[in-house]
N, C-alpha and C. Protein backbone atom coordinates (compact mmCIF):
# COMPACT_ATOMS: atom_id res chain seq x y z
N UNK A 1 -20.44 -0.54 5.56
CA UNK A 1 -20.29 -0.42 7.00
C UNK A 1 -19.02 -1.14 7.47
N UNK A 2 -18.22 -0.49 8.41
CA UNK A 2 -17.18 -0.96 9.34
C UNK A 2 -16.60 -1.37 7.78
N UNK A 3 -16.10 -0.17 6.73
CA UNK A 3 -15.15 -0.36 5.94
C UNK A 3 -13.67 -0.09 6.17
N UNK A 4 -13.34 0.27 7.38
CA UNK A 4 -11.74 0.09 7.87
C UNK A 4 -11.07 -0.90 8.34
N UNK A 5 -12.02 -2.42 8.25
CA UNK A 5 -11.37 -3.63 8.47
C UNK A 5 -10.44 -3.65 6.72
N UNK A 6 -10.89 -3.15 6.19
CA UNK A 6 -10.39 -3.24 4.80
C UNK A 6 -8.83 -2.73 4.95
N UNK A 7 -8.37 -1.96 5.69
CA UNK A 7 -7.14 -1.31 6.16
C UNK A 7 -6.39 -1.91 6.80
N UNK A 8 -7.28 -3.25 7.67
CA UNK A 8 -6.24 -3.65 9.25
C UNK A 8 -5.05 -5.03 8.72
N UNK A 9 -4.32 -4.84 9.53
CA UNK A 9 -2.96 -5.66 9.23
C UNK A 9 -3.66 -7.24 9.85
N UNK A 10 -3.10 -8.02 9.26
CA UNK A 10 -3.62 -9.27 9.48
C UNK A 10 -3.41 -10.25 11.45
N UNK A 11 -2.67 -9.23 12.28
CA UNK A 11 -2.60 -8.84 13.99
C UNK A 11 -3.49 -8.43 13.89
N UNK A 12 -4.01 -8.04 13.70
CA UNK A 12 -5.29 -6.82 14.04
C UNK A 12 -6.73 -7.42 13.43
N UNK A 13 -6.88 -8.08 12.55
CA UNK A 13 -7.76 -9.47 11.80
C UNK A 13 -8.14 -10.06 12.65
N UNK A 14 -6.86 -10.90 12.87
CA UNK A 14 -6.74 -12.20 14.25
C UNK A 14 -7.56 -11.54 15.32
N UNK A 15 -6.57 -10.40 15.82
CA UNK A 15 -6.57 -9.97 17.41
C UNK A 15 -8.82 -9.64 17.07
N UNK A 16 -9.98 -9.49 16.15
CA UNK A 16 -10.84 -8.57 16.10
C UNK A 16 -11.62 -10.48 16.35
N UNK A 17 -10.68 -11.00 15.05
CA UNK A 17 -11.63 -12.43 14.58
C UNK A 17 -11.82 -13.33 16.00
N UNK A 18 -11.07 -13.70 16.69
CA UNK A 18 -11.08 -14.12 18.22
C UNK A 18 -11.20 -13.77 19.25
N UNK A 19 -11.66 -12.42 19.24
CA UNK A 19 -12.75 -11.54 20.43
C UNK A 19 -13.86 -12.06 19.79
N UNK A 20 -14.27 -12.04 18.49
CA UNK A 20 -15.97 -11.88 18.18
C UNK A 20 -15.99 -13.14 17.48
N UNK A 21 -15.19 -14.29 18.44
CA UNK A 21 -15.93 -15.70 18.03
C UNK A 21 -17.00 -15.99 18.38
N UNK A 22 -17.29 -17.11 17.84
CA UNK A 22 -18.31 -17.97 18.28
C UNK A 22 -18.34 -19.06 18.06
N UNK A 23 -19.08 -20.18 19.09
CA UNK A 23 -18.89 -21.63 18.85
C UNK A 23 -20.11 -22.13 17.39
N UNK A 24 -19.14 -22.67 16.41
CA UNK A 24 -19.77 -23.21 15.16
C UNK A 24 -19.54 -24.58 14.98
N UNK A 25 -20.76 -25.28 14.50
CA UNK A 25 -20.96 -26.38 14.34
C UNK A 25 -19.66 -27.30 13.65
N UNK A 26 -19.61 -26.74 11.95
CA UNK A 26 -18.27 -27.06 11.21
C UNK A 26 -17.68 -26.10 10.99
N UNK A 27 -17.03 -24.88 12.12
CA UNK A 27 -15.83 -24.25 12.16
C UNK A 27 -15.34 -24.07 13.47
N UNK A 28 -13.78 -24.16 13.33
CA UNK A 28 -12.95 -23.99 14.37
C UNK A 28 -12.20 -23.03 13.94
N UNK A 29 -11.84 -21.76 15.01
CA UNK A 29 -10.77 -20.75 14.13
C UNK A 29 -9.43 -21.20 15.04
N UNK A 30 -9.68 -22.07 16.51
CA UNK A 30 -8.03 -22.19 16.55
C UNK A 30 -7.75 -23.80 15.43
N UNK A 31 -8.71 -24.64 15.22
CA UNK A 31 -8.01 -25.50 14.44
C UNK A 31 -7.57 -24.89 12.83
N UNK A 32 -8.25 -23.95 12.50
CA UNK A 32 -7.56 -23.29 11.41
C UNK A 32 -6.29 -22.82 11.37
N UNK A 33 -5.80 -21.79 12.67
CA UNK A 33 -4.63 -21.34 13.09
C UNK A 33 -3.53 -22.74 12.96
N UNK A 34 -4.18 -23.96 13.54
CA UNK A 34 -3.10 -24.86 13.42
C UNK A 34 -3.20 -25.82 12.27
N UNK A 35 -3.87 -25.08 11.33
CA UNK A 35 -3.58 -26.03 10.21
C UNK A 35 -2.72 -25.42 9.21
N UNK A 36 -2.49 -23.99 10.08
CA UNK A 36 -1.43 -23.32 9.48
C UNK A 36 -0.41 -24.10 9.00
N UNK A 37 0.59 -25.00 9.91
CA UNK A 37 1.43 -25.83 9.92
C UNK A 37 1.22 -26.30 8.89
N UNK A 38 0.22 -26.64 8.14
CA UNK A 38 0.12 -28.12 7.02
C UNK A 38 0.13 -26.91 5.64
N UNK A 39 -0.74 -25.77 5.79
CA UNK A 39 -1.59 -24.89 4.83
C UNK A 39 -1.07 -23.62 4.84
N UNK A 40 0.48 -23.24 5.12
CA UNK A 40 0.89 -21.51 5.22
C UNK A 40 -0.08 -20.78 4.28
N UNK A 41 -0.28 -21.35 2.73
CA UNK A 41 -0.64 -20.29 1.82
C UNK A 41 -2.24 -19.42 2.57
N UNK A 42 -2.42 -20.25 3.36
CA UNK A 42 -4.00 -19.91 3.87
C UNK A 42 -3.57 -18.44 4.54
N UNK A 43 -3.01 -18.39 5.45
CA UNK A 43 -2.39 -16.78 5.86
C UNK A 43 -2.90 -15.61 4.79
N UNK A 44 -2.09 -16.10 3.44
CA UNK A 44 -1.65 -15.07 2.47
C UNK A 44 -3.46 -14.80 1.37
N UNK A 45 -4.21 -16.23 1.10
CA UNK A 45 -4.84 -16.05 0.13
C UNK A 45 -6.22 -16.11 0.41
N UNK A 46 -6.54 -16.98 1.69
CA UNK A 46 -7.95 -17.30 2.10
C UNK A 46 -8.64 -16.31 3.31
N UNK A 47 -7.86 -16.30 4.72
CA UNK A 47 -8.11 -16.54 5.82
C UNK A 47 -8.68 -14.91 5.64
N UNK A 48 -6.96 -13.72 5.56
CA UNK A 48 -7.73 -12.43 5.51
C UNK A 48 -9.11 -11.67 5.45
N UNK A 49 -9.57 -12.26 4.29
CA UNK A 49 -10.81 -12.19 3.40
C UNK A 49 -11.85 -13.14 4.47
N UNK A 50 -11.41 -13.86 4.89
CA UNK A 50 -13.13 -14.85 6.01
C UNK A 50 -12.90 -14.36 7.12
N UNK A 51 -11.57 -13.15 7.78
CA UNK A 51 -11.80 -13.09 8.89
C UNK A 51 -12.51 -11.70 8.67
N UNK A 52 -12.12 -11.00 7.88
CA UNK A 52 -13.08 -9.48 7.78
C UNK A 52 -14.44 -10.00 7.43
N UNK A 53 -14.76 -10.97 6.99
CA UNK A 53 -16.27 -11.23 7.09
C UNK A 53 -17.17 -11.46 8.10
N UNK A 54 -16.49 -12.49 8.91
CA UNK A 54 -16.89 -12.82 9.73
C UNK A 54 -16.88 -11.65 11.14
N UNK A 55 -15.67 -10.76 10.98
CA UNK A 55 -15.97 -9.72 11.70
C UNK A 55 -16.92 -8.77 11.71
N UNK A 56 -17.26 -8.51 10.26
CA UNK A 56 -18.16 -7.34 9.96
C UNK A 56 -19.32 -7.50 10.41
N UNK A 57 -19.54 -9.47 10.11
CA UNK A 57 -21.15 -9.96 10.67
C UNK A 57 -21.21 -9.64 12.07
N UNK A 58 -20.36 -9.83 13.18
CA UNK A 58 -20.19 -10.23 13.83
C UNK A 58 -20.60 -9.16 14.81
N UNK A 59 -19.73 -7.66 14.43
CA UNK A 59 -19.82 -6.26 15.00
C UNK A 59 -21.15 -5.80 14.90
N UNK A 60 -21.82 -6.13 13.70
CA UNK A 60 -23.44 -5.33 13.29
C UNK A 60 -24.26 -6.36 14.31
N UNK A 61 -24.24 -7.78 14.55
CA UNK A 61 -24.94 -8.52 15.10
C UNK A 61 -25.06 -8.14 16.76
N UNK A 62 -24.15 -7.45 17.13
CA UNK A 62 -23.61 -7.18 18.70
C UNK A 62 -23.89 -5.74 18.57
N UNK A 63 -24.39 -5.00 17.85
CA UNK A 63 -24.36 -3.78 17.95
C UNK A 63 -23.19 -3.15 18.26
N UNK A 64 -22.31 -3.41 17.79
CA UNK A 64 -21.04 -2.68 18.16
C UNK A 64 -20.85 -1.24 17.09
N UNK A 65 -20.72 -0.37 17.36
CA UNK A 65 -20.87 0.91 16.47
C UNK A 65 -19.54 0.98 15.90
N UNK A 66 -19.09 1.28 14.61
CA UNK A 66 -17.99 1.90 13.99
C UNK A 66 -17.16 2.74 15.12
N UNK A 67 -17.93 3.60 15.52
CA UNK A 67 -16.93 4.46 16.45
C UNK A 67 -16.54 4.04 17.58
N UNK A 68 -16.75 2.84 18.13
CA UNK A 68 -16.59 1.95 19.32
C UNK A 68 -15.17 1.34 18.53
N UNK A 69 -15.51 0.61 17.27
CA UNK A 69 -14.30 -0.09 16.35
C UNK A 69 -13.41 1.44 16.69
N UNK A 70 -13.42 2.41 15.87
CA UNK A 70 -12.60 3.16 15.83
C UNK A 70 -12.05 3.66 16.99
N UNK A 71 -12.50 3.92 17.79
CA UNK A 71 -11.87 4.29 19.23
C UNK A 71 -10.80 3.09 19.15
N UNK A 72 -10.83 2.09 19.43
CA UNK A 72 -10.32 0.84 19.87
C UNK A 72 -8.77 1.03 18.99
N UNK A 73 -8.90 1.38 18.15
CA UNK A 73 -8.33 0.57 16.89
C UNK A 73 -7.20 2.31 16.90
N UNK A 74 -7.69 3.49 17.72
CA UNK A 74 -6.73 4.69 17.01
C UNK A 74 -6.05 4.77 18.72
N UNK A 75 -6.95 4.31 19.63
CA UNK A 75 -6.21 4.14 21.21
C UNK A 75 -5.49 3.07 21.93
N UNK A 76 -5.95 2.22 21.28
CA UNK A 76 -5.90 1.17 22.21
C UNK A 76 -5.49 -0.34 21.57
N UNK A 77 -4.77 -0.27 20.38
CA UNK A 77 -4.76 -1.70 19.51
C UNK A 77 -3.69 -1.90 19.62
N UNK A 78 -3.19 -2.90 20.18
CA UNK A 78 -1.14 -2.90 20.66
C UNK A 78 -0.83 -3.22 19.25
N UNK A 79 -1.51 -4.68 18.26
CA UNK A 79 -1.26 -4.79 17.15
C UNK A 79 -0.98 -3.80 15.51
N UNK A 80 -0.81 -2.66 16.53
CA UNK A 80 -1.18 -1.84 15.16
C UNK A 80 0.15 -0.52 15.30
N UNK A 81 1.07 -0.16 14.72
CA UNK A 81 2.04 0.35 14.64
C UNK A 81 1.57 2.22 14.53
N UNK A 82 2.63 3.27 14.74
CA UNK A 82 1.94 4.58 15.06
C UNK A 82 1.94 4.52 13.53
N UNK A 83 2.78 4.25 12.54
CA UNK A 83 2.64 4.91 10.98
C UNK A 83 1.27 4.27 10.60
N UNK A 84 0.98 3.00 11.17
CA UNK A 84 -0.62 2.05 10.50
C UNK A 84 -1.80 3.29 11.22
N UNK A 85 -1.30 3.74 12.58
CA UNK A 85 -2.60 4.18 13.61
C UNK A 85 -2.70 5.32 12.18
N UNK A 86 -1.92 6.14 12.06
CA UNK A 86 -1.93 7.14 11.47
C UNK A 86 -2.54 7.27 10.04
N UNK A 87 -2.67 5.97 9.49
CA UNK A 87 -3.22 6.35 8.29
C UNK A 87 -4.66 5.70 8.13
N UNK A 88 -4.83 5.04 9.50
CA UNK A 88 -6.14 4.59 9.74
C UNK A 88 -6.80 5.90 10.56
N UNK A 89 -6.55 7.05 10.77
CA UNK A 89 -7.01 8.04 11.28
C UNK A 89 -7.45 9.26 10.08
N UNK A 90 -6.66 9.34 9.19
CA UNK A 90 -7.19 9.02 8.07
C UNK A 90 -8.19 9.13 7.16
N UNK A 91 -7.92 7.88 7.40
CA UNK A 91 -8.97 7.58 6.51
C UNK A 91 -10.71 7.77 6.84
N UNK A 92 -10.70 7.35 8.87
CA UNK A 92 -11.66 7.55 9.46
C UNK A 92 -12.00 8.98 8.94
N UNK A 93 -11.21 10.11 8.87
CA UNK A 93 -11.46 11.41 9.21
C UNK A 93 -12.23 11.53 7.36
N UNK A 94 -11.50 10.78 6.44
CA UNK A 94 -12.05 11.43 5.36
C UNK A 94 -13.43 10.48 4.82
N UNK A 95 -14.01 9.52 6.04
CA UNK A 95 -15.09 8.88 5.69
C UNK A 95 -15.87 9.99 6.43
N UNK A 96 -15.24 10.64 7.17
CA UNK A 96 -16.60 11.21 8.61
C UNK A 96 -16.89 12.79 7.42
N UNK A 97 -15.64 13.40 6.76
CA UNK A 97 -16.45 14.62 5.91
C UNK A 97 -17.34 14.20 4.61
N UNK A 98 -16.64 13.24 4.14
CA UNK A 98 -17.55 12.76 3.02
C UNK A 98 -18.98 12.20 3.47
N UNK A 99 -19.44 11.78 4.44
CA UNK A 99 -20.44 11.44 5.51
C UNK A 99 -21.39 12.63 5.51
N UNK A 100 -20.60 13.59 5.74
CA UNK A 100 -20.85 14.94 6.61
C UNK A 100 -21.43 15.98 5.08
N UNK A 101 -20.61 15.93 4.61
CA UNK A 101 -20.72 16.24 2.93
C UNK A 101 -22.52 15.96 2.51
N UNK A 102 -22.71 14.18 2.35
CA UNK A 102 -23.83 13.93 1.76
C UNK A 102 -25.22 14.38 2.92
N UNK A 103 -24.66 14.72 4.02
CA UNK A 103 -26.12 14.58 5.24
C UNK A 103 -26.04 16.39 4.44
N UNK A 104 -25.29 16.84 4.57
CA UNK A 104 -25.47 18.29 4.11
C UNK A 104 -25.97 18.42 2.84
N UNK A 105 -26.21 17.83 1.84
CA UNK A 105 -26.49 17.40 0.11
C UNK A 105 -27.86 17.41 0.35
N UNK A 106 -28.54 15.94 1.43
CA UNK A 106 -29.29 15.63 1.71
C UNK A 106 -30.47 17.09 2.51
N UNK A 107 -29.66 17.60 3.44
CA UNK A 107 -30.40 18.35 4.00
C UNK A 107 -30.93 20.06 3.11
N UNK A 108 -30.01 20.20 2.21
CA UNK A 108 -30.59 21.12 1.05
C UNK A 108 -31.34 21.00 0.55
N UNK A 109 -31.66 19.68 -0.03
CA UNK A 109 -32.27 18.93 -1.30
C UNK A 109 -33.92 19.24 -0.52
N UNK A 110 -33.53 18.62 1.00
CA UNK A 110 -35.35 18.37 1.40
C UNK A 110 -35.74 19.91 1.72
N UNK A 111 -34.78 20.65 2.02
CA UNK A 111 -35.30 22.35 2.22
C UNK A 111 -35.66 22.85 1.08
N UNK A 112 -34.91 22.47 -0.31
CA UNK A 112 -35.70 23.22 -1.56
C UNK A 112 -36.66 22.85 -2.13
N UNK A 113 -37.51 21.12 -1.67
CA UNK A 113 -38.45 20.28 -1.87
C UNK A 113 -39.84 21.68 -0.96
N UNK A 114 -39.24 22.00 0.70
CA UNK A 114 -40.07 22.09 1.34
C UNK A 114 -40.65 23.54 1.20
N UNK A 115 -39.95 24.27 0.58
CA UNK A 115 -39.98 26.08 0.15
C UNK A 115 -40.89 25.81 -0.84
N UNK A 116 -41.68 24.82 -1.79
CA UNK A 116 -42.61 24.90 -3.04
C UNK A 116 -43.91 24.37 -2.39
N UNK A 117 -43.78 24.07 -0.91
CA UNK A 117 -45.06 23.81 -0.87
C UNK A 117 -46.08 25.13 -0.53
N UNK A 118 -47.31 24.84 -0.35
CA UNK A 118 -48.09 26.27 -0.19
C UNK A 118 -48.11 26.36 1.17
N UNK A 119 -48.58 27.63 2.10
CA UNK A 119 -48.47 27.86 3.15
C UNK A 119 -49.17 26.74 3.89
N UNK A 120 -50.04 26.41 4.10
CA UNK A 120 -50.67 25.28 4.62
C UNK A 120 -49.69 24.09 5.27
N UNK A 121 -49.35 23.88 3.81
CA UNK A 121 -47.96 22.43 4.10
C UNK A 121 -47.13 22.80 4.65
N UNK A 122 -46.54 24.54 4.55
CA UNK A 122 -45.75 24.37 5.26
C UNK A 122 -45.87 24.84 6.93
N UNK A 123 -47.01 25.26 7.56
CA UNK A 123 -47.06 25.21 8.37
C UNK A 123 -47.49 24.18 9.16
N UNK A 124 -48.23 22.97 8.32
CA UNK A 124 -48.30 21.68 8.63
C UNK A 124 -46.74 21.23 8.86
N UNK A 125 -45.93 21.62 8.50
CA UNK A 125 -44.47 20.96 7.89
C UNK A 125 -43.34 21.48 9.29
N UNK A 126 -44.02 22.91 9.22
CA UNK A 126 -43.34 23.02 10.79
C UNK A 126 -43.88 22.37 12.16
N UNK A 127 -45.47 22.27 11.93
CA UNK A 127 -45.82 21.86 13.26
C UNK A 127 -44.99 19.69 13.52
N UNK A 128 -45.33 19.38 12.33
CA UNK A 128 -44.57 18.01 12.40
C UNK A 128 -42.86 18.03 12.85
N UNK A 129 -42.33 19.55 12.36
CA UNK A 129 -40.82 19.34 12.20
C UNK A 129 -41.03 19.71 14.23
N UNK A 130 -41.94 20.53 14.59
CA UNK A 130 -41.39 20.28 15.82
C UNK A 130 -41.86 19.66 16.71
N UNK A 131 -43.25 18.86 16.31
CA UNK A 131 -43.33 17.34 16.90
C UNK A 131 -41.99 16.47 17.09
N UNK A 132 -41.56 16.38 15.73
CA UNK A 132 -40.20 15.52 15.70
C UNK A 132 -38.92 15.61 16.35
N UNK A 133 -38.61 17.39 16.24
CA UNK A 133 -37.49 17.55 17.30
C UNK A 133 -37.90 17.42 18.71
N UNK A 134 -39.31 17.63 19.29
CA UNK A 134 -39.36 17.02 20.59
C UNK A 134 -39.19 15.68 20.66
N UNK A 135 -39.74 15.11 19.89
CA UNK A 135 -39.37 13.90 20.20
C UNK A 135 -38.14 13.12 20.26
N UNK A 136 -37.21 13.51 19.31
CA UNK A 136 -36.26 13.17 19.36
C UNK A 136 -35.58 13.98 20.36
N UNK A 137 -35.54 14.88 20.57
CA UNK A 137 -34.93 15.84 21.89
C UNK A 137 -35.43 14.75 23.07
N UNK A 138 -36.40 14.48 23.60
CA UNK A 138 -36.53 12.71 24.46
C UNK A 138 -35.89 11.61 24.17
N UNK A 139 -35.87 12.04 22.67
CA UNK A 139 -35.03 9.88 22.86
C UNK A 139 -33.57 10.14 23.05
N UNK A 140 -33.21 11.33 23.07
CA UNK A 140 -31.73 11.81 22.93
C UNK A 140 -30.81 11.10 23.90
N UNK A 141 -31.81 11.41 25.90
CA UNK A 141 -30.97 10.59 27.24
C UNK A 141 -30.91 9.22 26.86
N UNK A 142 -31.57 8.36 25.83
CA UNK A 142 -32.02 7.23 26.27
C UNK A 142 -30.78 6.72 24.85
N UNK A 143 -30.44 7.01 23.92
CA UNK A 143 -29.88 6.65 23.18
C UNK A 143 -28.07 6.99 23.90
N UNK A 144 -27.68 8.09 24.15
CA UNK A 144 -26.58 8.31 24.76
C UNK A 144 -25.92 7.21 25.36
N UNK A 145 -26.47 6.32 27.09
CA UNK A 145 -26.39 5.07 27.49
C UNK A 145 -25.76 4.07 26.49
N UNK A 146 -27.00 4.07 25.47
CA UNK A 146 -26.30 2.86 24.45
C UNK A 146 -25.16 3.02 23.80
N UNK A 147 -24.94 4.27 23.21
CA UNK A 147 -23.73 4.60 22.51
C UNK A 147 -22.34 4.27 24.01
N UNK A 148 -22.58 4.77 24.55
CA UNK A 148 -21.70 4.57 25.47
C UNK A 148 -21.03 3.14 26.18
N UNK A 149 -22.24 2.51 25.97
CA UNK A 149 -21.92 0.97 26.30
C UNK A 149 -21.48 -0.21 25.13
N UNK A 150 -21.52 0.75 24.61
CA UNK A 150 -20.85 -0.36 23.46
C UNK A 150 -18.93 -0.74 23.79
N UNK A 151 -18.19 0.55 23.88
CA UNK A 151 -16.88 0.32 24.39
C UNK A 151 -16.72 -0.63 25.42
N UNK A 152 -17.29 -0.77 26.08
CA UNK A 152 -17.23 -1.76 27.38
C UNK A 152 -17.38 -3.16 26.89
N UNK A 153 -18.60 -3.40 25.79
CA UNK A 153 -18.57 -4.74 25.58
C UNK A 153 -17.50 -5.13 24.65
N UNK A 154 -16.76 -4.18 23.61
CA UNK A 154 -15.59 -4.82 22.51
C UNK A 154 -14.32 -4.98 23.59
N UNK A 155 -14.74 -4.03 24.64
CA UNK A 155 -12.75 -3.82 25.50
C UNK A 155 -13.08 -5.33 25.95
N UNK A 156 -14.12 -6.02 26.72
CA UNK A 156 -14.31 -6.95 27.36
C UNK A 156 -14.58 -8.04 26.43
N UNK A 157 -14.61 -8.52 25.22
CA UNK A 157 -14.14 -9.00 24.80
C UNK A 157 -12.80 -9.35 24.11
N UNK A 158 -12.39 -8.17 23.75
CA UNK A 158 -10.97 -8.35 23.43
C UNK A 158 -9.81 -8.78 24.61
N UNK A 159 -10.64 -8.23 25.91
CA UNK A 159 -9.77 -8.88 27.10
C UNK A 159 -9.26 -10.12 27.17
N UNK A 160 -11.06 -10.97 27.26
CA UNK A 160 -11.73 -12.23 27.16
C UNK A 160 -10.40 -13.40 26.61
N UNK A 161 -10.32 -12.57 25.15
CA UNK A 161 -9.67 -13.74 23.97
C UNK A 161 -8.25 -13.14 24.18
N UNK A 162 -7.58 -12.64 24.95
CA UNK A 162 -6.06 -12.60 25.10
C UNK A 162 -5.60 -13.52 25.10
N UNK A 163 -5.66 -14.65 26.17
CA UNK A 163 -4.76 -15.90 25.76
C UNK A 163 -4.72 -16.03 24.36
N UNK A 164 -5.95 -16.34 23.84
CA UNK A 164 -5.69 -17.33 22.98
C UNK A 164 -5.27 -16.57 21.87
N UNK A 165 -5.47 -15.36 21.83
CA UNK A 165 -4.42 -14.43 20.92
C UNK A 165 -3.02 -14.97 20.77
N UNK A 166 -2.61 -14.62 22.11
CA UNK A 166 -1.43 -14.84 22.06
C UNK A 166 -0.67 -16.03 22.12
N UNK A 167 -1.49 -16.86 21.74
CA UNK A 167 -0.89 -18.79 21.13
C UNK A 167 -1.23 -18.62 19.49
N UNK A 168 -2.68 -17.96 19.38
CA UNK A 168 -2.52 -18.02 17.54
C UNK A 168 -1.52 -16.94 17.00
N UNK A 169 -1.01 -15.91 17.38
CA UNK A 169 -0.23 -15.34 17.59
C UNK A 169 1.09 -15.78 17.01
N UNK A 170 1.45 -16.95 17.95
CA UNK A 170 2.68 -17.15 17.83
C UNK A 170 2.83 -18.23 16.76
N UNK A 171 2.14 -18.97 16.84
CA UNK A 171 2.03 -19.80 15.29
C UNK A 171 1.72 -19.47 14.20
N UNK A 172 0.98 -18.27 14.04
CA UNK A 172 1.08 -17.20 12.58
C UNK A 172 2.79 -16.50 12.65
N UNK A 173 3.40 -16.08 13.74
CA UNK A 173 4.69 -16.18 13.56
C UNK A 173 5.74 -17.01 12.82
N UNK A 174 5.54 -17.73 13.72
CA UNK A 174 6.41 -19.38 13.17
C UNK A 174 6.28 -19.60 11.49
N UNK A 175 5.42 -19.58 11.45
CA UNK A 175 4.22 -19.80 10.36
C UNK A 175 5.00 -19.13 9.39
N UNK A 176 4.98 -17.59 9.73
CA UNK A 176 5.52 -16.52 8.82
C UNK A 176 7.41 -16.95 8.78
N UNK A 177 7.71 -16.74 9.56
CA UNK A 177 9.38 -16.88 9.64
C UNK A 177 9.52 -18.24 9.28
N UNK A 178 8.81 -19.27 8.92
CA UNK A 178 9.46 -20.05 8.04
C UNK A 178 9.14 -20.23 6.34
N UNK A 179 8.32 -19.48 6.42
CA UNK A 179 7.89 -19.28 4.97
C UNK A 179 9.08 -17.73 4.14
N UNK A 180 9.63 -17.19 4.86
CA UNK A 180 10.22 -15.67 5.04
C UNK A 180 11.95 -16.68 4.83
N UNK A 181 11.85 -17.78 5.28
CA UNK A 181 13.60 -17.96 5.84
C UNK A 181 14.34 -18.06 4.36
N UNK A 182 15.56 -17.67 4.63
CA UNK A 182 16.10 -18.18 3.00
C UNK A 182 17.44 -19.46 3.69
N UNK A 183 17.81 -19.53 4.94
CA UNK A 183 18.10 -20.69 5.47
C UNK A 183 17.67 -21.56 6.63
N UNK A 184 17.16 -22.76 5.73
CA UNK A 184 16.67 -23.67 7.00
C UNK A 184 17.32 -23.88 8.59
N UNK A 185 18.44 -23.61 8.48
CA UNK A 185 19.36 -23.48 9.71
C UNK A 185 18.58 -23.00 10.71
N UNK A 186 18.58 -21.66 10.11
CA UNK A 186 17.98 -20.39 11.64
C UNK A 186 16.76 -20.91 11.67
N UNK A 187 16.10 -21.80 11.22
CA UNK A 187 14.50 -21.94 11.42
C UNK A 187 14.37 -23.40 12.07
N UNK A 188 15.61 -24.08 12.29
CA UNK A 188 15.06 -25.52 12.63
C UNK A 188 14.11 -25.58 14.00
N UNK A 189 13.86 -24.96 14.90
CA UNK A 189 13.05 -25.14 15.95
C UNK A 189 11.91 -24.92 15.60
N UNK A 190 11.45 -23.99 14.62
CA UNK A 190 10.28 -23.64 14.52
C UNK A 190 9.59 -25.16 13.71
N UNK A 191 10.75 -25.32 12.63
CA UNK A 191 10.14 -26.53 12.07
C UNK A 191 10.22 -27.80 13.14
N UNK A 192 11.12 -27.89 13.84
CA UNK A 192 10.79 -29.30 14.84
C UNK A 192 9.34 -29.09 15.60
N UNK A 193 8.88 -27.88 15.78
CA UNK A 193 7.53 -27.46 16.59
C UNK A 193 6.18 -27.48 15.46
N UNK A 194 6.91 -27.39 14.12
CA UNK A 194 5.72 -27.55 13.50
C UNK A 194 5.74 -28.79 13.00
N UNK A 195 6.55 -29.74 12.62
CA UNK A 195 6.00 -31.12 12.95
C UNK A 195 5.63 -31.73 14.01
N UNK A 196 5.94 -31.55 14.99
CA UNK A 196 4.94 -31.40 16.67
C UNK A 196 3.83 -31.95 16.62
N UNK A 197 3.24 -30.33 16.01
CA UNK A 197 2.67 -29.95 15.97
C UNK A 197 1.74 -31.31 14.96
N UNK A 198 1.37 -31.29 13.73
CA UNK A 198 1.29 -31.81 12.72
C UNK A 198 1.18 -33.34 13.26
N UNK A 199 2.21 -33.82 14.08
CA UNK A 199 2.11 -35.21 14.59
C UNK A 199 0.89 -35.08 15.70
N UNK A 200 0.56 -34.59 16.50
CA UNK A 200 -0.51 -34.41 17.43
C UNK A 200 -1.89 -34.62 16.85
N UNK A 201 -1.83 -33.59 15.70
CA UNK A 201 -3.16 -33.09 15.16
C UNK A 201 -3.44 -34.34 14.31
């Protein structure tokens, strides 16, 4: 589930991991961001990997649906470039036939199960099959609502955590362009800000 965090650029990590925080006992994700300063390799080898975790928990716990993620992420993700949107569209498209593929596998399999039973079962088999589509033909208005409200709660969180996006943001920058520099010259501000930084903390 929600296997296209596996795709997202590490903007798009951040920008998912600090909408769907939460206050933890022994974790901080902006004191992580600023231990960047001390710990760059964390960017490259740790963080990726705990923020798609913590996202994945995070989305199933809130009921947030895949296609709520995906909407977000093919309309509306500033962090995410048209060549990235594009191959994250994709990929969505070739999870939704292969999806589509097995419900169709599935739905053969129980029709050639249901053709061997004797008349009895199977007119037992229809009267249940259309118990069931009434019923579900009722829960149909009532499920719609929910699907629908899910967009509202990820947009309104991702609103929520803008600031602070855009401060961890800029110190995964820094972060990056001095690890990237091949002369200390062009980088001295960033480093006077990350010992600042470092002296504070």
């Amino acid at each position: 589930m929600y296997s296209i965090l596996k795709a997202l650029n590490l903007d798009t990590l951040l920008r998912l991991r600090l909408a769907l925080d939460k206050p933890e006992l022994y974790h901080d994700i902006d004191q992580d961001i600023h231990d960047l300063y001390a710990y760059p390799e964390r960017l490259q080898f740790t963080y990726p990997e705990e923020w798609r975790i913590f996202v994945r928990q995070q989305l199933a716990k809130r009921s947030i649906a895949e296609t709520s993620l995906h909407s977000w992420l093919l309309h509306e993700a500033e962090t995410i470039t048209d060549a990235e949107r594009d191959q994250l569209r994709a990929l969505i498209n070739s999870s939704a036939v292969d999806a589509a593929k097995a419900a169709q596998s599935d739905a053969l399999s129980a029709s050639s199960s249901g053709s061997a039973t004797t008349s009895n079962s199977t007119s037992m088999s229809t009267s249940s099959s259309t118990q069931a589509a009434a019923q579900t033909s009722a829960q149909i208005p009532e499920k719609i609502p929910e699907q629908k409200a899910e967009q509202p709660l990820l947009l309104r969180l991702l609103a929520d955590s803008q600031p602070r996006f855009n401060e961890a943001l800029q110190v995964v920058q820094q972060v990056q362009q001095i690890a990237a520099a091949d002369d200390v010259t062009a980088i001295t501000p960033a480093l006077k800000q990350q010992l600042q930084q470092l002296m504070d903390d």
